[in-house]
N, C-alpha and C. Protein backbone atom coordinates (compact mmCIF):
# COMPACT_ATOMS: atom_id res chain seq x y z
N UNK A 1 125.42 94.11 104.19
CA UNK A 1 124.71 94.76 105.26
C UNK A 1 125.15 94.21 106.61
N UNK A 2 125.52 92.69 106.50
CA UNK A 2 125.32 92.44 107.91
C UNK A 2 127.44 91.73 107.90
N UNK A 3 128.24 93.41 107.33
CA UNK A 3 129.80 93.04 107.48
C UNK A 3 130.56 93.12 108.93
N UNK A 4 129.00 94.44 109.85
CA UNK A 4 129.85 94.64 111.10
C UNK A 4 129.61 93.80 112.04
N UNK A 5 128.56 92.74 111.74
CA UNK A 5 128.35 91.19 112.70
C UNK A 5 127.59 91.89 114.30
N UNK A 6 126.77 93.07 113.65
CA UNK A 6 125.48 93.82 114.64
C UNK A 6 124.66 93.33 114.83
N UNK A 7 124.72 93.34 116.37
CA UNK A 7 122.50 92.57 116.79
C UNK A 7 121.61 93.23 115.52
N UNK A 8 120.70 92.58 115.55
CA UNK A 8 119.91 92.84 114.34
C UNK A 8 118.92 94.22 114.75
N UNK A 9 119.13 94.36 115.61
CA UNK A 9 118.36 95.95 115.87
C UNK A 9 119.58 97.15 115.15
N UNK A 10 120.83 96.58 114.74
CA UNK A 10 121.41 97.76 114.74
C UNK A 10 121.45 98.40 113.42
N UNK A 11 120.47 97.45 112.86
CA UNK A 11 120.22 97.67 111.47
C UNK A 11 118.79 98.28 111.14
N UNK A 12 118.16 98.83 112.14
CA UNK A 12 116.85 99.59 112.37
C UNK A 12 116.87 100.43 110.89
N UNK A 13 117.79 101.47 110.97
CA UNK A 13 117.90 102.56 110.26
C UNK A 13 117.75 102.21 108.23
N UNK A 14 118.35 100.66 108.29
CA UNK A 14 118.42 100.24 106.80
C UNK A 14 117.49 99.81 106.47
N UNK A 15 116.50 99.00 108.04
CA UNK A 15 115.10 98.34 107.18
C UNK A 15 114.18 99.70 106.79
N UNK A 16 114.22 101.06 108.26
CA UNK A 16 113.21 101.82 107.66
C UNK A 16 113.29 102.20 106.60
N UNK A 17 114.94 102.41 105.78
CA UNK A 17 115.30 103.26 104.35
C UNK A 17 114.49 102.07 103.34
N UNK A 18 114.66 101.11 103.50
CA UNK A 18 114.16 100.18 102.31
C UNK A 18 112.76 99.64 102.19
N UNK A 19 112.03 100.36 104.08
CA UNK A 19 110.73 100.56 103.74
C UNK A 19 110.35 101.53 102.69
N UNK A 20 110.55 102.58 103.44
CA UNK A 20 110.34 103.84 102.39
C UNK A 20 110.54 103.78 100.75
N UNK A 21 111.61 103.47 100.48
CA UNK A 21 111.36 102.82 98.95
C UNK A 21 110.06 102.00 98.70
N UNK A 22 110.09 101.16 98.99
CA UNK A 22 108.94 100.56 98.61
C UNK A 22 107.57 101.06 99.11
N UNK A 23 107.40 101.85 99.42
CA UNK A 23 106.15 103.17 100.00
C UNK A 23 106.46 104.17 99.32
N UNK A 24 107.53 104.35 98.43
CA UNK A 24 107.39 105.14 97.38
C UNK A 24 107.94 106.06 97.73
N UNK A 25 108.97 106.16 98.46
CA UNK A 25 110.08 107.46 98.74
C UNK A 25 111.09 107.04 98.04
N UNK A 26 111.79 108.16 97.27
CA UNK A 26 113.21 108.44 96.54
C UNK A 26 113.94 108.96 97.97
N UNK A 27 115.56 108.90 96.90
CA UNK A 27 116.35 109.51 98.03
C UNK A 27 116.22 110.97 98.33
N UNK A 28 116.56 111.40 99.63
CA UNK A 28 116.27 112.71 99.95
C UNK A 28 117.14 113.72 99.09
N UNK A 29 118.11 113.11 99.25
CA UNK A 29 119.28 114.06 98.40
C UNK A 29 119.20 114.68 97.37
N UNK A 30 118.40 113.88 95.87
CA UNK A 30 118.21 114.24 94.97
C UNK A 30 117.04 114.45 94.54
N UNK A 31 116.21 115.43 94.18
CA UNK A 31 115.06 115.34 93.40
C UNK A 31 113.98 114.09 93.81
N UNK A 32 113.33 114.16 94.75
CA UNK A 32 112.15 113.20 95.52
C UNK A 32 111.72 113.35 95.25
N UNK A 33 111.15 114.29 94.87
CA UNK A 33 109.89 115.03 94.12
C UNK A 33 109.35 115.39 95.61
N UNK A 34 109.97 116.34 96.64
CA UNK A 34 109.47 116.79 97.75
C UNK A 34 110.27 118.13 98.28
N UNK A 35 109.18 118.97 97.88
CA UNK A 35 110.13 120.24 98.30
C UNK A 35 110.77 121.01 99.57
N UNK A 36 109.83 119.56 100.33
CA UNK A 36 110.68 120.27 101.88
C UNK A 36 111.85 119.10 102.31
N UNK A 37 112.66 118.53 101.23
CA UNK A 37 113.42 117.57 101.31
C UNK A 37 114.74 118.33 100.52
N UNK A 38 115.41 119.26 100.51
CA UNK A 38 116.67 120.60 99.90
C UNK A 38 117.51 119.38 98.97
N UNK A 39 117.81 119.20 97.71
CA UNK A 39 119.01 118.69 97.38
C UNK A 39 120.02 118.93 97.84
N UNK A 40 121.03 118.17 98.10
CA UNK A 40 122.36 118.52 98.78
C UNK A 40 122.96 117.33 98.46
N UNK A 41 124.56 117.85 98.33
CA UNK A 41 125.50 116.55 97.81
C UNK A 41 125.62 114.94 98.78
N UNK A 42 124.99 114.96 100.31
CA UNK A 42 125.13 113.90 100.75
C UNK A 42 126.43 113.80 101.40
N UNK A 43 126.90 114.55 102.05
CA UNK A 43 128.46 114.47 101.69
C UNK A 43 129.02 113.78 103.60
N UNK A 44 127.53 114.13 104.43
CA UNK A 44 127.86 113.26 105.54
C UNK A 44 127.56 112.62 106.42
N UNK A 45 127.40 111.71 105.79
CA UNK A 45 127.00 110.42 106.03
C UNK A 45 127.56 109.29 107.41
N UNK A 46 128.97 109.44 107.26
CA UNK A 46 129.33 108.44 108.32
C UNK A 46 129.65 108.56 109.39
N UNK A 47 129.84 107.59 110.34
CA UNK A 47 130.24 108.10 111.50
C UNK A 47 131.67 108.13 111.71
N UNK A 48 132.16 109.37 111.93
CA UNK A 48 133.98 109.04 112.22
C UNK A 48 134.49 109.98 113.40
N UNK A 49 135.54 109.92 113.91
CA UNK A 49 135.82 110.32 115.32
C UNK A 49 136.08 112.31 114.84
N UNK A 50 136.80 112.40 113.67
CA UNK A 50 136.56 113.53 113.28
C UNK A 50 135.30 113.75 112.32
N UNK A 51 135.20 115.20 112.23
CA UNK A 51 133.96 115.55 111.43
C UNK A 51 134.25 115.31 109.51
N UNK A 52 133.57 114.76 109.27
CA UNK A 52 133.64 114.77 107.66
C UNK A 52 133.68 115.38 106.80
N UNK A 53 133.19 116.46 107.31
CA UNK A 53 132.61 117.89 106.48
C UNK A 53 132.08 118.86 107.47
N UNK A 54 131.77 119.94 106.86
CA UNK A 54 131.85 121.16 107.17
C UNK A 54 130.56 121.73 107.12
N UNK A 55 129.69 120.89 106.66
CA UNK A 55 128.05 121.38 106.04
C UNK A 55 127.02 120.70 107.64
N UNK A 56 125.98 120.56 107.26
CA UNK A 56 124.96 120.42 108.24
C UNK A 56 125.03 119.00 107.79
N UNK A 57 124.51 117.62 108.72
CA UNK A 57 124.13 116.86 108.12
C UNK A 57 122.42 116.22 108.22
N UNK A 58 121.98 115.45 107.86
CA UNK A 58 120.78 115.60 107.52
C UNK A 58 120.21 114.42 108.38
N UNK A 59 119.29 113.86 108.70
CA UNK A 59 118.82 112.73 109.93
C UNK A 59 117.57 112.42 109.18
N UNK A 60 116.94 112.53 108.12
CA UNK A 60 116.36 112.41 106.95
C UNK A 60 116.21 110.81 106.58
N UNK A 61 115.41 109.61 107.01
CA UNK A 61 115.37 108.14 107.00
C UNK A 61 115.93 108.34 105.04
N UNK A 62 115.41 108.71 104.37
CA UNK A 62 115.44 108.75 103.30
C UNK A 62 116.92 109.03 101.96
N UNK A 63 117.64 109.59 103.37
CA UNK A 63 118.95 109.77 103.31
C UNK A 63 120.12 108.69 103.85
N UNK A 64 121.21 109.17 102.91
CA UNK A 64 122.45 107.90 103.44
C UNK A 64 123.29 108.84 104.70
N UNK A 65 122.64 108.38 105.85
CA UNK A 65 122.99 108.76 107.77
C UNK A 65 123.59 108.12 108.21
N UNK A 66 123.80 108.67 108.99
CA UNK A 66 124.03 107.61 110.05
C UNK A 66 122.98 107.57 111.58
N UNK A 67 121.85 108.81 111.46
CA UNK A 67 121.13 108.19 112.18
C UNK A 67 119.53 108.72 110.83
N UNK A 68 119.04 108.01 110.62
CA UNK A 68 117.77 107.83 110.08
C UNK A 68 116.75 107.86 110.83
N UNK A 69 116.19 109.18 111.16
CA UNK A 69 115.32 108.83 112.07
C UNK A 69 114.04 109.70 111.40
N UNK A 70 113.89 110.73 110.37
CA UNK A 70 112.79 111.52 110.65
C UNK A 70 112.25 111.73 108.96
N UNK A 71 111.48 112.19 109.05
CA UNK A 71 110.27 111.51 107.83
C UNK A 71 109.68 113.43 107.59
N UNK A 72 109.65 114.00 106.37
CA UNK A 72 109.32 115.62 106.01
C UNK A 72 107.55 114.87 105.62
N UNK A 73 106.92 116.47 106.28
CA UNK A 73 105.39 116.15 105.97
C UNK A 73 105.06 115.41 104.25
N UNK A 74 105.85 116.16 103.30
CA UNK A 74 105.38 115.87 101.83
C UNK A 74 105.76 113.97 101.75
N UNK A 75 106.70 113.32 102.72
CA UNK A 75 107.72 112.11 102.57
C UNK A 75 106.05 111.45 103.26
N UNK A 76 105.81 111.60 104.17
CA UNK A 76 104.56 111.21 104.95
C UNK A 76 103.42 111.06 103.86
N UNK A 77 103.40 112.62 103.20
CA UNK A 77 102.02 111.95 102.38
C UNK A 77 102.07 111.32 100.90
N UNK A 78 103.27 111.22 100.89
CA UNK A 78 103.52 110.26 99.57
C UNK A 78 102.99 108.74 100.10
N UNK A 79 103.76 108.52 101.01
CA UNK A 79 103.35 107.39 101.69
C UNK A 79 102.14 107.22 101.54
N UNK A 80 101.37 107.56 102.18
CA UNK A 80 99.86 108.01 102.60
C UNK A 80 98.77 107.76 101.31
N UNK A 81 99.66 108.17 100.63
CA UNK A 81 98.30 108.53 98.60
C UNK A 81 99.08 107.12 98.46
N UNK A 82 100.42 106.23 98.24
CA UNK A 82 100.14 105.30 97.95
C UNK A 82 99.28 104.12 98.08
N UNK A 83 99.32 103.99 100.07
CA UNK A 83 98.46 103.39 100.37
C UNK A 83 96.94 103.85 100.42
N UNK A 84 96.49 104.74 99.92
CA UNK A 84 95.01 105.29 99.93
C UNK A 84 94.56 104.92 98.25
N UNK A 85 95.54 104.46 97.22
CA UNK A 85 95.53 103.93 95.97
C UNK A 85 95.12 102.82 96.18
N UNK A 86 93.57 101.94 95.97
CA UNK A 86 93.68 100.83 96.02
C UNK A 86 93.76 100.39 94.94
N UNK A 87 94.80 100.92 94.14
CA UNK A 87 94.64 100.27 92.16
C UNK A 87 96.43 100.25 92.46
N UNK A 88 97.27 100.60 93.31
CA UNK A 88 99.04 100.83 93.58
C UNK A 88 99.16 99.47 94.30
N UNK A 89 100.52 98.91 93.84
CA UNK A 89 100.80 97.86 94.00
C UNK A 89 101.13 98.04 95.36
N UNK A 90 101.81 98.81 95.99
CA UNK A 90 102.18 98.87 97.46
C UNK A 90 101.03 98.33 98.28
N UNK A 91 99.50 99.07 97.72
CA UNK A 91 98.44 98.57 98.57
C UNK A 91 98.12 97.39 98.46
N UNK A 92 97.83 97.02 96.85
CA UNK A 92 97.67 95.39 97.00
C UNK A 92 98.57 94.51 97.78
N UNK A 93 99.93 94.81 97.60
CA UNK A 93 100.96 93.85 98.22
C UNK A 93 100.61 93.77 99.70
N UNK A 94 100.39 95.07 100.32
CA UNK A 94 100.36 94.85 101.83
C UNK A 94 98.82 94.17 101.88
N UNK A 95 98.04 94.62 101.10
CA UNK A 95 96.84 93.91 101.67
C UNK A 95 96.67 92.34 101.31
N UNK A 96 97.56 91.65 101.29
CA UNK A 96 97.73 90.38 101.14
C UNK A 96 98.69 90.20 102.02
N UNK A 97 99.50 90.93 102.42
CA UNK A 97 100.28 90.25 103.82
C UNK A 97 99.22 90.41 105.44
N UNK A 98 98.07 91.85 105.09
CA UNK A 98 97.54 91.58 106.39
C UNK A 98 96.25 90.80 106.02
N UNK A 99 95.85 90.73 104.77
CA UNK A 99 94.61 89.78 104.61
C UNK A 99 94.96 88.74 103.67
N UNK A 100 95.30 87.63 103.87
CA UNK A 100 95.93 86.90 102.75
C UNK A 100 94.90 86.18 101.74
N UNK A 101 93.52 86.58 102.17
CA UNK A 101 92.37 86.13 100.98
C UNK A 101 92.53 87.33 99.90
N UNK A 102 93.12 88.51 100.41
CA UNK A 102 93.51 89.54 99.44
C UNK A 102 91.79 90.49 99.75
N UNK A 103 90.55 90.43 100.70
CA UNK A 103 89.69 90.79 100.78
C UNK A 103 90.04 92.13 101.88
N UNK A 104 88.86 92.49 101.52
CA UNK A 104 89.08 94.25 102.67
C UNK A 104 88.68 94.09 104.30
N UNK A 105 88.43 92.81 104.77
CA UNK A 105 88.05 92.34 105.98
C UNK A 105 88.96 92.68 107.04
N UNK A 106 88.82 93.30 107.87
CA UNK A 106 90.08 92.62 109.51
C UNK A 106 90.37 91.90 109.53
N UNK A 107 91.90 91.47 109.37
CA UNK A 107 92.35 90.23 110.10
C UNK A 107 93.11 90.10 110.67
N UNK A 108 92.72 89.03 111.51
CA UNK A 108 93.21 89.10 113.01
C UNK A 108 94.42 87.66 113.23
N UNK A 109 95.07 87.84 113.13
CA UNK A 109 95.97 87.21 112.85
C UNK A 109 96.26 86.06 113.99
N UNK A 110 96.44 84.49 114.64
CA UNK A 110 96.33 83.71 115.12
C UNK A 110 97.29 84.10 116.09
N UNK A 111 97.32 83.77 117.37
CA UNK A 111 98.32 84.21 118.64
C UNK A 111 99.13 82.88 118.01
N UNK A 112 100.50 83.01 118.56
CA UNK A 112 101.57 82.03 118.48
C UNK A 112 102.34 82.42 119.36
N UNK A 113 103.62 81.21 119.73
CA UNK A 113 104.27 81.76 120.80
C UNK A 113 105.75 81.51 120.09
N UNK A 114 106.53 82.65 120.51
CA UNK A 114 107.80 82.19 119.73
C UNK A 114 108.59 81.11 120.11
N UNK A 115 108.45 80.34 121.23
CA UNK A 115 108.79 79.19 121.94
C UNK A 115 108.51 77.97 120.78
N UNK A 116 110.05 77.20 121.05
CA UNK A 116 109.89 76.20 120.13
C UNK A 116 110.15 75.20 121.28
């Protein structure tokens, strides 16, 4: 991931794809189980000074882009029913990173300063 030696923002597009997995999105390309997500071969993906192909390409986070930016209503509420599952591991997991007693309380997490 990190072969082109990019500020770490330039890798925006890979953390959102590997959010979404773990929030329970498949790839867009194939069978997501989301019908406003079209199968299609994937075919362009990279960035190059000429065009790759000849087809549309897709901007689909869920997809292999080159810009990842946009999320289909059905991709949203997959998301959504996982975390509204409080028996789905996605929910437990996060609710121990924002409540680490693992309880249903607010928490408010201690100010710190990034200054060392």
């Amino acid at each position: 991931m990190y072969e082109g030696h990019q500020p770490a923002w330039a890798y925006r597009g890979i953390l959102n794809h590997e959010a979404g997995h773990f929030l329970g999105l498949s790839h867009a390309f194939f069978r997501d189980g989301c019908d406003d997500t079209p199968e299609h071969g994937n075919p362009c993906w990279s960035r190059t000074a000429e065009a790759p192909c000849d087809t549309a390409a897709s901007n689909n986070m869920m997809d292999y882009n080159a810009l990842q930016n946009a999320l289909s209503p059905c991709q949203i509420g997959t998301m959504h029913a996982r975390m509204a599952d409080t028996n789905s591991y996605e929910r437990r997991f996060w609710s121990k990173l924002v409540h680490p007693s693992g309880g249903s309380r607010h928490y408010h997490p201690r100010h710190c300063s990034l200054e060392r």
